[in-house]
C-alpha atoms as a PDB file:
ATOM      1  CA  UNK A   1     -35.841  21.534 -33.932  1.00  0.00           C
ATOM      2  CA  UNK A   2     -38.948  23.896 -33.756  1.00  0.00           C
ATOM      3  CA  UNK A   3     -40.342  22.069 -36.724  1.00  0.00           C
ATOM      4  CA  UNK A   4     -37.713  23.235 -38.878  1.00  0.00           C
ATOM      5  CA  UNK A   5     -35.190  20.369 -40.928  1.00  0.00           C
ATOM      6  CA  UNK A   6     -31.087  20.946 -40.411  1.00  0.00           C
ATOM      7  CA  UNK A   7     -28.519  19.328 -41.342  1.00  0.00           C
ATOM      8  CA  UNK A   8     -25.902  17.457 -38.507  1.00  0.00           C
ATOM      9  CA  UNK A   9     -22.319  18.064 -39.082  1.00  0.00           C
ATOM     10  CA  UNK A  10     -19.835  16.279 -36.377  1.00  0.00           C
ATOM     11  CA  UNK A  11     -16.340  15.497 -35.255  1.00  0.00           C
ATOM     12  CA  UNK A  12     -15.683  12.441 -33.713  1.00  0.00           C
ATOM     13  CA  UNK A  13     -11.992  11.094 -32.047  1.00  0.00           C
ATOM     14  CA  UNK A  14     -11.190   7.623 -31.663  1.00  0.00           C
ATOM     15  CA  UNK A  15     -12.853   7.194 -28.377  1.00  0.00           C
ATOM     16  CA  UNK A  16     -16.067   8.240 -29.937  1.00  0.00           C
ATOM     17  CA  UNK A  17     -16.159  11.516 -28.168  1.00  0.00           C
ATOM     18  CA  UNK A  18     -17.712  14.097 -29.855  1.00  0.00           C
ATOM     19  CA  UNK A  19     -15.438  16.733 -30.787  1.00  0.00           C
ATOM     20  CA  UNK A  20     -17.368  19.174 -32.582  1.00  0.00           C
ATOM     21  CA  UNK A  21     -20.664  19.565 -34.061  1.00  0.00           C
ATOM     22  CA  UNK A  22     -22.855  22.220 -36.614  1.00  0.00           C
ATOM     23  CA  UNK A  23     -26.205  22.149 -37.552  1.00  0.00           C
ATOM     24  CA  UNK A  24     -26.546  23.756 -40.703  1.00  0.00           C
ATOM     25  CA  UNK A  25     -29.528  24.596 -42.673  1.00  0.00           C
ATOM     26  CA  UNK A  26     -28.060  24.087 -46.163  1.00  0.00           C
ATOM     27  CA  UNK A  27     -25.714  20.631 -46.718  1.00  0.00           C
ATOM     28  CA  UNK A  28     -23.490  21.837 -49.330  1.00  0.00           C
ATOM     29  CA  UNK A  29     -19.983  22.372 -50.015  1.00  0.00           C
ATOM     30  CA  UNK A  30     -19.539  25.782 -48.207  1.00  0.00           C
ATOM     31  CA  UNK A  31     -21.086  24.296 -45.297  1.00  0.00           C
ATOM     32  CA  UNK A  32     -19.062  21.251 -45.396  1.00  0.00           C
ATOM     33  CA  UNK A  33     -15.783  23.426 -46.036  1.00  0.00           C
ATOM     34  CA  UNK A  34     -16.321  25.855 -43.211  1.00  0.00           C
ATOM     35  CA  UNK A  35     -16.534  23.230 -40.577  1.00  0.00           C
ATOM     36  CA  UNK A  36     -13.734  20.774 -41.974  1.00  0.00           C
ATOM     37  CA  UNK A  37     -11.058  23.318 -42.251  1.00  0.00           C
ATOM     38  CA  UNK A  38     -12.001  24.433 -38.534  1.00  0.00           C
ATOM     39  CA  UNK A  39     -12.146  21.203 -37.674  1.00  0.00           C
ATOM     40  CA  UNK A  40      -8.482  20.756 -39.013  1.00  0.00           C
ATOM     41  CA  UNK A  41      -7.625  24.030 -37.624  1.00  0.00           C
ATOM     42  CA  UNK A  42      -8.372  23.617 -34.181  1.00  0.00           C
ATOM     43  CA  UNK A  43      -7.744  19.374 -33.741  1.00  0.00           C
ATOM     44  CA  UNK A  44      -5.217  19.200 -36.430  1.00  0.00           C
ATOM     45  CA  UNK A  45      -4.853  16.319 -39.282  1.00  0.00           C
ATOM     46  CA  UNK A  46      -7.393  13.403 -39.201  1.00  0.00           C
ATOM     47  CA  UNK A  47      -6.055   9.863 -38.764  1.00  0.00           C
ATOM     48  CA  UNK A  48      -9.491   9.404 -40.966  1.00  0.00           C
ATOM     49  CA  UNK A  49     -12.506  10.382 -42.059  1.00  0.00           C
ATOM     50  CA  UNK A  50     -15.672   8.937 -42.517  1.00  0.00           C
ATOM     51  CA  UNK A  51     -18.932  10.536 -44.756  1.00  0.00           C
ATOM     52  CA  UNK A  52     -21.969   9.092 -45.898  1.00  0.00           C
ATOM     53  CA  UNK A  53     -20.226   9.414 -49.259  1.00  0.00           C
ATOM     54  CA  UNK A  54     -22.304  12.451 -49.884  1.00  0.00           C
ATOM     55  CA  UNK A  55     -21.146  14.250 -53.677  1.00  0.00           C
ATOM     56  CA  UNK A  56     -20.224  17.700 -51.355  1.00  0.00           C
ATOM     57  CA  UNK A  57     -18.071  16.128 -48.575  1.00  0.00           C
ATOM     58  CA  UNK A  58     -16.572  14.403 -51.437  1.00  0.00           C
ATOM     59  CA  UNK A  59     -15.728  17.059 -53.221  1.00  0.00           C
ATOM     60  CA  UNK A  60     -14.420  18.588 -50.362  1.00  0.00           C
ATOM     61  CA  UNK A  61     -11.891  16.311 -49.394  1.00  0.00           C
ATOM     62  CA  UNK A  62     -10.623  15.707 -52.110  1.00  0.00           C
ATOM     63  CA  UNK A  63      -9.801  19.875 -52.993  1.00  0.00           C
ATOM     64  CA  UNK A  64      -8.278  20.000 -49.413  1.00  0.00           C
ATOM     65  CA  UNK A  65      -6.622  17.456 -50.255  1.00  0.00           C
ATOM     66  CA  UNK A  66      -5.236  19.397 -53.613  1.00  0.00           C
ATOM     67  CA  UNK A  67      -4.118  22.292 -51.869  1.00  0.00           C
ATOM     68  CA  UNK A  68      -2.401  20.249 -49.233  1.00  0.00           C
ATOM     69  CA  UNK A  69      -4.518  21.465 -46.384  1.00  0.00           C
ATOM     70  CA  UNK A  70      -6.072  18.005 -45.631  1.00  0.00           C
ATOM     71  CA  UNK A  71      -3.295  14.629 -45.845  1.00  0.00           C
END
């Protein structure tokens, strides 16, 4: 937008409506953090989730995943 590069962050449901989005200008792990654990917050538990496999969202998932905030 405006010339300027962000990054797309969004929430999906099974219906492909779009729950929630961010555009970010870093793609990192507090990024990535911040809008999973609001995404959780507000829709609740995932039945999945799908990432370009990038090494942050990763990482992400799987330390929600240790401190049992993500199934």
């Amino acid at each position: 937008m405006k010339g300027k590069h962000y990054y797309h962050y969004r929430a999906i449901d099974s219906n492909r409506n779009t729950l929630d989005m961010w555009l970010r200008n870093h793609r990192d792990i507090v990024s990535t953090k911040a809008f999973m654990k609001r995404i959780i917050r507000v829709y609740g538990q995932p039945s999945s989730i799908v990432t370009d496999n990038y090494a942050s969202s990763l990482k992400v998932i799987k330390e929600l995943k240790a401190k049992r905030i993500l199934d």
